[in-house]
Protein backbone atom coordinates (compact mmCIF):
# COMPACT_ATOMS: atom_id res chain seq x y z
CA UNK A 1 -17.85 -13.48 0.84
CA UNK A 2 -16.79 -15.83 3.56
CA UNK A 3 -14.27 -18.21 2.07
CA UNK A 4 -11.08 -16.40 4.32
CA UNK A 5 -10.70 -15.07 6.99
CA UNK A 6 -10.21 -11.53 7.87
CA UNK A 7 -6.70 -9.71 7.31
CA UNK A 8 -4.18 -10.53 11.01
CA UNK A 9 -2.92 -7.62 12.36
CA UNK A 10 0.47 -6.67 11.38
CA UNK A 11 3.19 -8.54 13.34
CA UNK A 12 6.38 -7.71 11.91
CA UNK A 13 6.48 -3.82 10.95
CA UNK A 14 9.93 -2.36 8.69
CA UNK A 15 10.10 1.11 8.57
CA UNK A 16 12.87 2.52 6.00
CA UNK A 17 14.67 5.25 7.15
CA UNK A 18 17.25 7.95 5.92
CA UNK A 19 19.97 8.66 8.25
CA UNK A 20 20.31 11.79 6.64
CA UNK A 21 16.81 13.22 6.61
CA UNK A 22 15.95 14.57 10.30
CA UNK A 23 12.49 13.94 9.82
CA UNK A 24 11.76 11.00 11.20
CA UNK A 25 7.93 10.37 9.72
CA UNK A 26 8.05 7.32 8.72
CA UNK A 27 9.36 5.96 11.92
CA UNK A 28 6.94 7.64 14.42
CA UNK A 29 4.19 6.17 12.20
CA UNK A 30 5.13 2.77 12.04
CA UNK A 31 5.98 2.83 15.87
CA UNK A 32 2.36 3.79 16.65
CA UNK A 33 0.85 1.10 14.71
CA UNK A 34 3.53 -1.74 16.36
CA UNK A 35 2.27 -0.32 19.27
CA UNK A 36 -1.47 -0.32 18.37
CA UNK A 37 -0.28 -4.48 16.36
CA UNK A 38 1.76 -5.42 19.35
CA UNK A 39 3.67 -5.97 16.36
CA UNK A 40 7.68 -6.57 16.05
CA UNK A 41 9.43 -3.28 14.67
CA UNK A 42 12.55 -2.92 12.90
CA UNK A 43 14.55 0.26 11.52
CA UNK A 44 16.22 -0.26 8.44
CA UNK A 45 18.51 2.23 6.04
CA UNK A 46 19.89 1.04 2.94
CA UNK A 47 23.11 2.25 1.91
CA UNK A 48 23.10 3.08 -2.10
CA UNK A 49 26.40 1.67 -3.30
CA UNK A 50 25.91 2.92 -6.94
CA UNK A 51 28.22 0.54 -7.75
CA UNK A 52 31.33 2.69 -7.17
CA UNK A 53 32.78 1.15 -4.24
CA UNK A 54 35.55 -1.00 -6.04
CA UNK A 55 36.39 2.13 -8.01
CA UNK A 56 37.05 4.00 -5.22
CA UNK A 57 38.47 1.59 -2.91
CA UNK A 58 41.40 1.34 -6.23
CA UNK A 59 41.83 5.06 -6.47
CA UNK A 60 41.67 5.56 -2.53
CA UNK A 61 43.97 2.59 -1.86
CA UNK A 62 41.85 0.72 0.45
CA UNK A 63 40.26 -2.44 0.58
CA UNK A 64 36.49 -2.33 -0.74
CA UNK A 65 35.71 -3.90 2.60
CA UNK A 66 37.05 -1.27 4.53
CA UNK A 67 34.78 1.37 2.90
CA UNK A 68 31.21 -1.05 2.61
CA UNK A 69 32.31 -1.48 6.88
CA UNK A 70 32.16 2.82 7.26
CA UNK A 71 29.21 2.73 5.29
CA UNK A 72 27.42 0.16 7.67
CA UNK A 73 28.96 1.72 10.31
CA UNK A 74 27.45 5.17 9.39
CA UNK A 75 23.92 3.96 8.61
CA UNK A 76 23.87 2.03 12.11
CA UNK A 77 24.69 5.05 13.79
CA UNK A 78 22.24 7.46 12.32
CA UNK A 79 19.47 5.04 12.85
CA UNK A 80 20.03 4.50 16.93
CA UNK A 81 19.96 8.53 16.46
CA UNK A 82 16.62 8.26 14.77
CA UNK A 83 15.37 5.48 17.28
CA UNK A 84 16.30 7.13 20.75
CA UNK A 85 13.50 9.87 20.61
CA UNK A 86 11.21 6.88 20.51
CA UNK A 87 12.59 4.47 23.48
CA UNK A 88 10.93 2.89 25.88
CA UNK A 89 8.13 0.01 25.51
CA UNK A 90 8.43 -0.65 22.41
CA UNK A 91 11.79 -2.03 21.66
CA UNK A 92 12.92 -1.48 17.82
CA UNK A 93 15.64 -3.37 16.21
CA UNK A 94 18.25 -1.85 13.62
CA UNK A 95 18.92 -3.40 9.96
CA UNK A 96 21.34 -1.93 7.70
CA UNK A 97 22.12 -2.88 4.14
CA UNK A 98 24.18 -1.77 1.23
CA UNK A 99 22.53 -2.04 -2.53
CA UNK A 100 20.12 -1.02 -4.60
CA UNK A 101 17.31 0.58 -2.45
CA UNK A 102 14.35 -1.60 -3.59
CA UNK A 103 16.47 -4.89 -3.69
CA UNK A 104 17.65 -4.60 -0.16
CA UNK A 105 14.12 -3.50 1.14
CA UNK A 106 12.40 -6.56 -0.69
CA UNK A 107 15.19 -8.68 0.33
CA UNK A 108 14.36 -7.49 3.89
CA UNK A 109 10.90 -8.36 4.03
CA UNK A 110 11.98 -11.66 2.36
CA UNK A 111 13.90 -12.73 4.56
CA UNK A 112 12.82 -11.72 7.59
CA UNK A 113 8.86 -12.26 6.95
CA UNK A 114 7.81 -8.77 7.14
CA UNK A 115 4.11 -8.80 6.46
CA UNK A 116 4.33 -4.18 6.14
CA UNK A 117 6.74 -1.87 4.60
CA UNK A 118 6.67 1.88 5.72
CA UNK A 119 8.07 4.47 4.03
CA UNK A 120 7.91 7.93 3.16
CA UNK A 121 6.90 8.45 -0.50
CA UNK A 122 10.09 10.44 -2.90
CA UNK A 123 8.19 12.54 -5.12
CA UNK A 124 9.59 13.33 -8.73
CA UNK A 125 9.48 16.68 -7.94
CA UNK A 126 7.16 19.65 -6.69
CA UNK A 127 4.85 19.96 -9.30
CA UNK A 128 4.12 16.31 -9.78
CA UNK A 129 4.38 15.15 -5.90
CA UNK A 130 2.04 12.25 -6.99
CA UNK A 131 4.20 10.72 -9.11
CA UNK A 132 6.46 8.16 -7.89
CA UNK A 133 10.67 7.78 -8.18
CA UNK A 134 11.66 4.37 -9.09
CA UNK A 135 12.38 3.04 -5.94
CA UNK A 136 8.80 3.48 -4.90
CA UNK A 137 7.72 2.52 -8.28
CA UNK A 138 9.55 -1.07 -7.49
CA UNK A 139 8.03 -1.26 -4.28
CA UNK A 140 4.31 -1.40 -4.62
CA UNK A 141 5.10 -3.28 -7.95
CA UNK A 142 7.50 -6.29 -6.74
CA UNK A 143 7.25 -6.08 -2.50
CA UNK A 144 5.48 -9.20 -1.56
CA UNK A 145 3.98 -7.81 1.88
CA UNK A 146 2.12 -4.76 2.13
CA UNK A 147 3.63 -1.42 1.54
CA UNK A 148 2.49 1.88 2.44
CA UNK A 149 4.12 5.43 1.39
CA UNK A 150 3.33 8.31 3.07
CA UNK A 151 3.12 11.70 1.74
CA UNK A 152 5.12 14.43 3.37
CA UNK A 153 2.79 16.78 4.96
CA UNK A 154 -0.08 13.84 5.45
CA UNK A 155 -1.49 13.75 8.50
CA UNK A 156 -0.40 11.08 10.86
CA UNK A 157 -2.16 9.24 12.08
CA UNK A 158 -4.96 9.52 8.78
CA UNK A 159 -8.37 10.73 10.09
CA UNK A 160 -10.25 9.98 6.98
CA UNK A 161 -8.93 6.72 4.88
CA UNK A 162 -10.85 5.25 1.58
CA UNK A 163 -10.69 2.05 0.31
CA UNK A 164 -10.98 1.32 -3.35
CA UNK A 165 -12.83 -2.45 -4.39
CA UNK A 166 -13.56 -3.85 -7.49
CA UNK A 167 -16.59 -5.90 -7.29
CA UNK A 168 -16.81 -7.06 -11.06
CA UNK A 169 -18.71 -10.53 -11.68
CA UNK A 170 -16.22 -11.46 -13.65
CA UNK A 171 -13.70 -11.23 -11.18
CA UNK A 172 -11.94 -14.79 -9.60
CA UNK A 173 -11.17 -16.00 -6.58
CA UNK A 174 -8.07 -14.11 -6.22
CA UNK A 175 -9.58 -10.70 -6.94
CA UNK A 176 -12.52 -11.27 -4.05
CA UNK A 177 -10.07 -12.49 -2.05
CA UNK A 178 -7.90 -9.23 -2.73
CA UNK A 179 -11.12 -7.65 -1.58
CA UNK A 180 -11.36 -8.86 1.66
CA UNK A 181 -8.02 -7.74 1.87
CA UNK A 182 -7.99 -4.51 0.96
CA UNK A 183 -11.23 -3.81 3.53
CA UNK A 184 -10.19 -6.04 6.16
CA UNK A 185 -6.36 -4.01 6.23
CA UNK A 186 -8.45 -0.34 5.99
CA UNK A 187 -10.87 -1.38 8.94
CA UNK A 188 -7.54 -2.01 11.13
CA UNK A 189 -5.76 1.00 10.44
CA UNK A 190 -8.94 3.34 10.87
CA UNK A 191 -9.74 1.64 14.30
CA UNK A 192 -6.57 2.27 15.45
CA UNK A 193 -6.30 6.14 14.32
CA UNK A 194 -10.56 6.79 15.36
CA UNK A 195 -10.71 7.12 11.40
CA UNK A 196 -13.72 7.50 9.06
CA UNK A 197 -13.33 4.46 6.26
CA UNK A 198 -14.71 5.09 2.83
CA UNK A 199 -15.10 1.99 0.72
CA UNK A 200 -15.51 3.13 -2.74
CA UNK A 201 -16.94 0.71 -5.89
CA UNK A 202 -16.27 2.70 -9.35
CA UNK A 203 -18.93 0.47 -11.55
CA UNK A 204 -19.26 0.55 -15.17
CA UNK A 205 -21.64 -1.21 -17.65
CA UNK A 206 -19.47 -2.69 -20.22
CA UNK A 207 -22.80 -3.97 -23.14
CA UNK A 208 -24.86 -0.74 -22.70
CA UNK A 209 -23.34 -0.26 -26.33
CA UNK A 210 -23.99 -4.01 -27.49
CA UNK A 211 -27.59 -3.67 -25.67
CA UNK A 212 -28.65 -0.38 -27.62
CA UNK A 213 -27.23 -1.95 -30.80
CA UNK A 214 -30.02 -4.63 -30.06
CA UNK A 215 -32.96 -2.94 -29.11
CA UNK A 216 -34.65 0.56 -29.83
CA UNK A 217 -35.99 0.75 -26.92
CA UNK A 218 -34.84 3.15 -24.41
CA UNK A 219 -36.69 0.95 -21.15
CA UNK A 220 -34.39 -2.15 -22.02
CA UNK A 221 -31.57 0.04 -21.71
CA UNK A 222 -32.22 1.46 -18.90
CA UNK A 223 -33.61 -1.95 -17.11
CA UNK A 224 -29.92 -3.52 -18.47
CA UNK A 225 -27.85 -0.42 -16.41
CA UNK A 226 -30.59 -0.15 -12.99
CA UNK A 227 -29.66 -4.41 -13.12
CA UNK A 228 -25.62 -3.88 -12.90
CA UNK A 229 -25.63 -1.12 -11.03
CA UNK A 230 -28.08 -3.16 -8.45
CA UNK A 231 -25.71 -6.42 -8.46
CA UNK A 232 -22.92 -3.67 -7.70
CA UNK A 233 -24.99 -2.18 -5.18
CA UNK A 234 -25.33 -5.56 -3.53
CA UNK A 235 -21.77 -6.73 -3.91
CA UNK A 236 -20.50 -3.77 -2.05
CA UNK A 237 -23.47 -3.71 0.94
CA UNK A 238 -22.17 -7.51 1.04
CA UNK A 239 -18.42 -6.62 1.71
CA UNK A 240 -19.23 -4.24 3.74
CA UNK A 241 -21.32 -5.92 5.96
CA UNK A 242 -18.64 -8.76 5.57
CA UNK A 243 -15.99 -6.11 7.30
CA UNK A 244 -18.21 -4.99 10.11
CA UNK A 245 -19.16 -9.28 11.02
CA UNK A 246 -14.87 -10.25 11.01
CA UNK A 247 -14.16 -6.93 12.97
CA UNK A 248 -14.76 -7.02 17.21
CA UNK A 249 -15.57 -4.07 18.41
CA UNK A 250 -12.12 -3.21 19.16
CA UNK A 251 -10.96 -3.12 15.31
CA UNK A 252 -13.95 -1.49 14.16
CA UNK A 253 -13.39 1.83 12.40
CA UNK A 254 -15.40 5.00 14.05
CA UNK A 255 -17.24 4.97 10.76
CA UNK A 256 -17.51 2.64 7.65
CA UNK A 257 -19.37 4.96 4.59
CA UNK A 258 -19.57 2.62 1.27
CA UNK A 259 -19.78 4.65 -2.18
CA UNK A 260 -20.95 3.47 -5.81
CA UNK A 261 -19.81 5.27 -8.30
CA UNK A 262 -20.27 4.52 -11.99
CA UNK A 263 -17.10 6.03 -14.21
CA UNK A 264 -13.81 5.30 -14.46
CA UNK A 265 -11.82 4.83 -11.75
CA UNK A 266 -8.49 6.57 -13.00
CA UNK A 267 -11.04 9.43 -12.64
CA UNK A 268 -13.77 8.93 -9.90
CA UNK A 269 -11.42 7.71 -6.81
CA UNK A 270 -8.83 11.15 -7.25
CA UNK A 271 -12.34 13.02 -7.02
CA UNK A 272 -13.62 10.88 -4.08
CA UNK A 273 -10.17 11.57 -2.40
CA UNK A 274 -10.31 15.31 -2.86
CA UNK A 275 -13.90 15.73 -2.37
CA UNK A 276 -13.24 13.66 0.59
CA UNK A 277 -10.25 14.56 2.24
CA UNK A 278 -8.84 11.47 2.18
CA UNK A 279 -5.36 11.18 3.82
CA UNK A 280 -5.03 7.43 2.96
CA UNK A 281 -5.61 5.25 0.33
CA UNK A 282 -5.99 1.64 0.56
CA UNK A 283 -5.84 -0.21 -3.10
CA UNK A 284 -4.86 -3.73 -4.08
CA UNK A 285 -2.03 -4.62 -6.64
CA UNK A 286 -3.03 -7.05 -8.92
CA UNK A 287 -0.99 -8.98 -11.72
CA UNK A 288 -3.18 -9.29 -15.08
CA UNK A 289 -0.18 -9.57 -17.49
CA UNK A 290 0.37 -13.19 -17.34
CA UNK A 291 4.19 -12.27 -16.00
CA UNK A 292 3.81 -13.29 -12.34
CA UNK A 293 5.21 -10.70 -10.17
CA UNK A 294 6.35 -7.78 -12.77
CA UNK A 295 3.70 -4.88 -12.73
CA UNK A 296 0.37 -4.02 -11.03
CA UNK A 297 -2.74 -4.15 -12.32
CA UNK A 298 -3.08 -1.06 -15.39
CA UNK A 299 -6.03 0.38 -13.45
CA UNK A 300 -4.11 0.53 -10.21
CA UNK A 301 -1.47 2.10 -11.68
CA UNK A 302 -3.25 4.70 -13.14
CA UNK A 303 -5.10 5.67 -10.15
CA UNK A 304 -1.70 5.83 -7.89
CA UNK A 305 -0.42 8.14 -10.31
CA UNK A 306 -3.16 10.68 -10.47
CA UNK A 307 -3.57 11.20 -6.38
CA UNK A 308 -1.77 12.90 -4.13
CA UNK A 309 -2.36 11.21 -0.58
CA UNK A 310 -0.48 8.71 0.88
CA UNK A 311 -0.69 4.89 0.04
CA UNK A 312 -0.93 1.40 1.48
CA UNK A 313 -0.92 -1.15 -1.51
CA UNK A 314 -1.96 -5.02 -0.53
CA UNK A 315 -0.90 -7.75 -2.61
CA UNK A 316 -3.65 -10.70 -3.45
CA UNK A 317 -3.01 -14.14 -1.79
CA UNK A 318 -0.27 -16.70 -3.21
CA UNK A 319 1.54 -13.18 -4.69
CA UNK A 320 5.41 -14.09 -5.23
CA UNK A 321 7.86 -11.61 -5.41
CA UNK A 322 10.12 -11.95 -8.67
CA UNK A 323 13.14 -11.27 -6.28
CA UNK A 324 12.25 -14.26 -4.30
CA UNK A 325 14.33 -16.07 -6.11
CA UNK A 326 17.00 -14.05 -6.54
C-alpha cells in the first residue's frame, strides 16, 4: 500500500462558469477550497460558437473576427461580474474561450496544468437529474485532471462524502494506485469541510458457482466466500489505515467510516449514498477498453448514472487525455 505517496493538495483550481446563470455555485466552491489549497484559481467561460460564426458574419456583413472579439468581450465581462462578490485575498484570474465546451475546458487544463475542474453538473432534465449532458459526459471521460460536478441544490461545502474502492486481487498497479488516489483526494476535501468520509468496498465472489460445481458440500462453500470476503476485509482496513498514516492531523477528515459490502456496485453504492446522505462522491475513472483515453471504466459509468449527488472523478496515474494531442 505504500509504493506512492499521498494525493498533493490542489494547486491550480478552474472553475467553469456561465455568464448568464446568476448563480454563482460553482465559483464560491472552488474559491473555498483555493483558499483551504492555497491553491491558484482561475474563472473560465467558454463561448459555444456552434459553428455559425462565419455564417453570420456573411449575412451580417462583418468580419468573423469582429463578432468572436464581442463574444470574448461579453464572456470577460460577465465573469469580473461573477468574481467581484468574491474579492479580496484570494486573487482569481479570468480565461475566456470560444468552442466546443468540453474541448476548450480540456484544452484549459492542458495547457495551463490544472490538476481540478469545477463545475456545476447540466442535468438532462428534471426527472433524470442524474444523468449527465454531453459536455459533462466528455469531461469525466477525456479531462486528464480531476473533475468534480456539483449538483444544484448540494450542499456546499459536503458534510458527509463517500469514497468508492475496488480492492480486487486481481487488480494492477494502476488500479491500487487509483486507490490511493481516490482516498487520499476524499480525506482532503472532508478535512477541509469538517466532513464524515465513507470508504465503501462493494466485494463479490466471482467461483462461488465454479466452487459448488466442485463440491457438495455446503462448509467448502461457505469457507471459499468467509476467505474473500476476509482478504477484502483486510484490503480495505489496509487502505484505510494507509489514509489516516499519509494524512497530518491537519488533513484528517472529522471521521473516516470504511464499509464492505458484497453486491454489485451499480446497485450497493446508490443505496450507501441514500442511506447515507452522501453529498459527494469520490470514484476513480479507469480505462479497461484497450483505447487509451476514450471511456471510463463500465462499472464507473454505471454507478455515475444511477446517483444523484454531486461528483469528483480522479483519473489513475500516467492517464493521457486523447485531446492532448490535438
Amino acid at each position: 500500500m505504500s509504493e506512492r505517496p499521498p494525493a498533493a493538495p490542489f494547486s491550480d483550481i478552474v472553475a467553469v462558469c456561465d455568464t448568464g446563470d446568476t448563480d454563482a455555485g460553482s465559483l464560491a466552491m472552488a474559491v473555498d477550497l483555493a483558499r483551504a489549497n492555497r491553491a491558484r484559481l482561475t474563472a473560465l467561460a467558454v463561448g459555444d460558437e456552434h459553428g455559425d460564426i462565419h455564417q453570420l458574419a456573411r449575412f451580417a456583413g462583418v468580419d468573423p473576427a469582429e463578432i468572436e472579439a464581442g463574444m470574448t468581450d461579453a464572456l470577460k465581462a460577465g465573469l469580473a461580474a461573477k468574481i467581484a462578490p468574491f474579492a479580496g485575498d484570494l486573487e482569481i484570474g479570468i480565461e475566456t474561450r470560444l468552442g466546443r465546451p468540453f474541448r476548450e475546458i480540456i484544452g484549459d487544463v492542458i495547457e495551463n496544468g490544472r490538476d481540478l475542474v469545477i463545475k456545476m453538473a447540466e442535468p438532462f432534465d428534471q426527472k433524470h437529474r442524474f444523468l449527465f449532458t454531453s459536455t459533462d459526459q466528455h469531461l469525466l471521460r477525456k479531462c486528464p485532471c480531476a473533475v468534480w460536478l456539483a449538483m444544484p441544490g448540494a450542499a456546499q461545502p459536503p458534510k458527509t462524502i463517500l469514497a468508492a474502492v475496488d480492492l480486487d486481487e486481481e487488480n494492477g498497479k494502476a488500479e491500487n494506485a487509483l486507490n490511493r488516489i481516490i482516498v487520499d483526494t476524499a480525506c482532503r476535501i472532508a478535512a477541509t469541510s469538517g466532513a464524515t468520509l465513507h470508504i465503501t468496498h462493494v466485494w463479490d465472489a466471482p467461483a462461488e458457482d465454479l466452487v459448488r460445481r466442485w463440491t457438495n458440500d455446503e462448509g467448502d462453500v461457505r469457507r471459499y466466500l468467509d476467505a474473500t470476503e476476509e482478504r477484502r476485509r483486510n484490503a480495505l482496513d489496509a487502505l484505510t489505515e494507509q489514509a489516516r498514516a499519509d494524512m497530518s492531523d491537519g488533513t484528517l477528515p472529522a471521521a473516516i467510516v470504511p464499509h464492505l459490502a458484497r453486491g454489485r456496485p451499480r446497485d450497493v453504492i446508490p443505496a450507501h449514498i441514500e442511506a447515507m446522505g452522501v453529498d459527494l462522491l469520490v470514484i476513480g475513472t479507469l480505462v479497461r477498453t484497450g483505447i487509451p483515453g476514450l471511456i471510463i471504466g463500465n462499472t464507473a459509468e454505471d454507478v455515475l448514472n444511477a446517483v444523484d449527488c454531486s461528483v469528483l472523478t480522479v483519473k489513475p496515474p500516467g492517464y493521457v487525455s486523447p485531446l492532448a494531442s490535438g
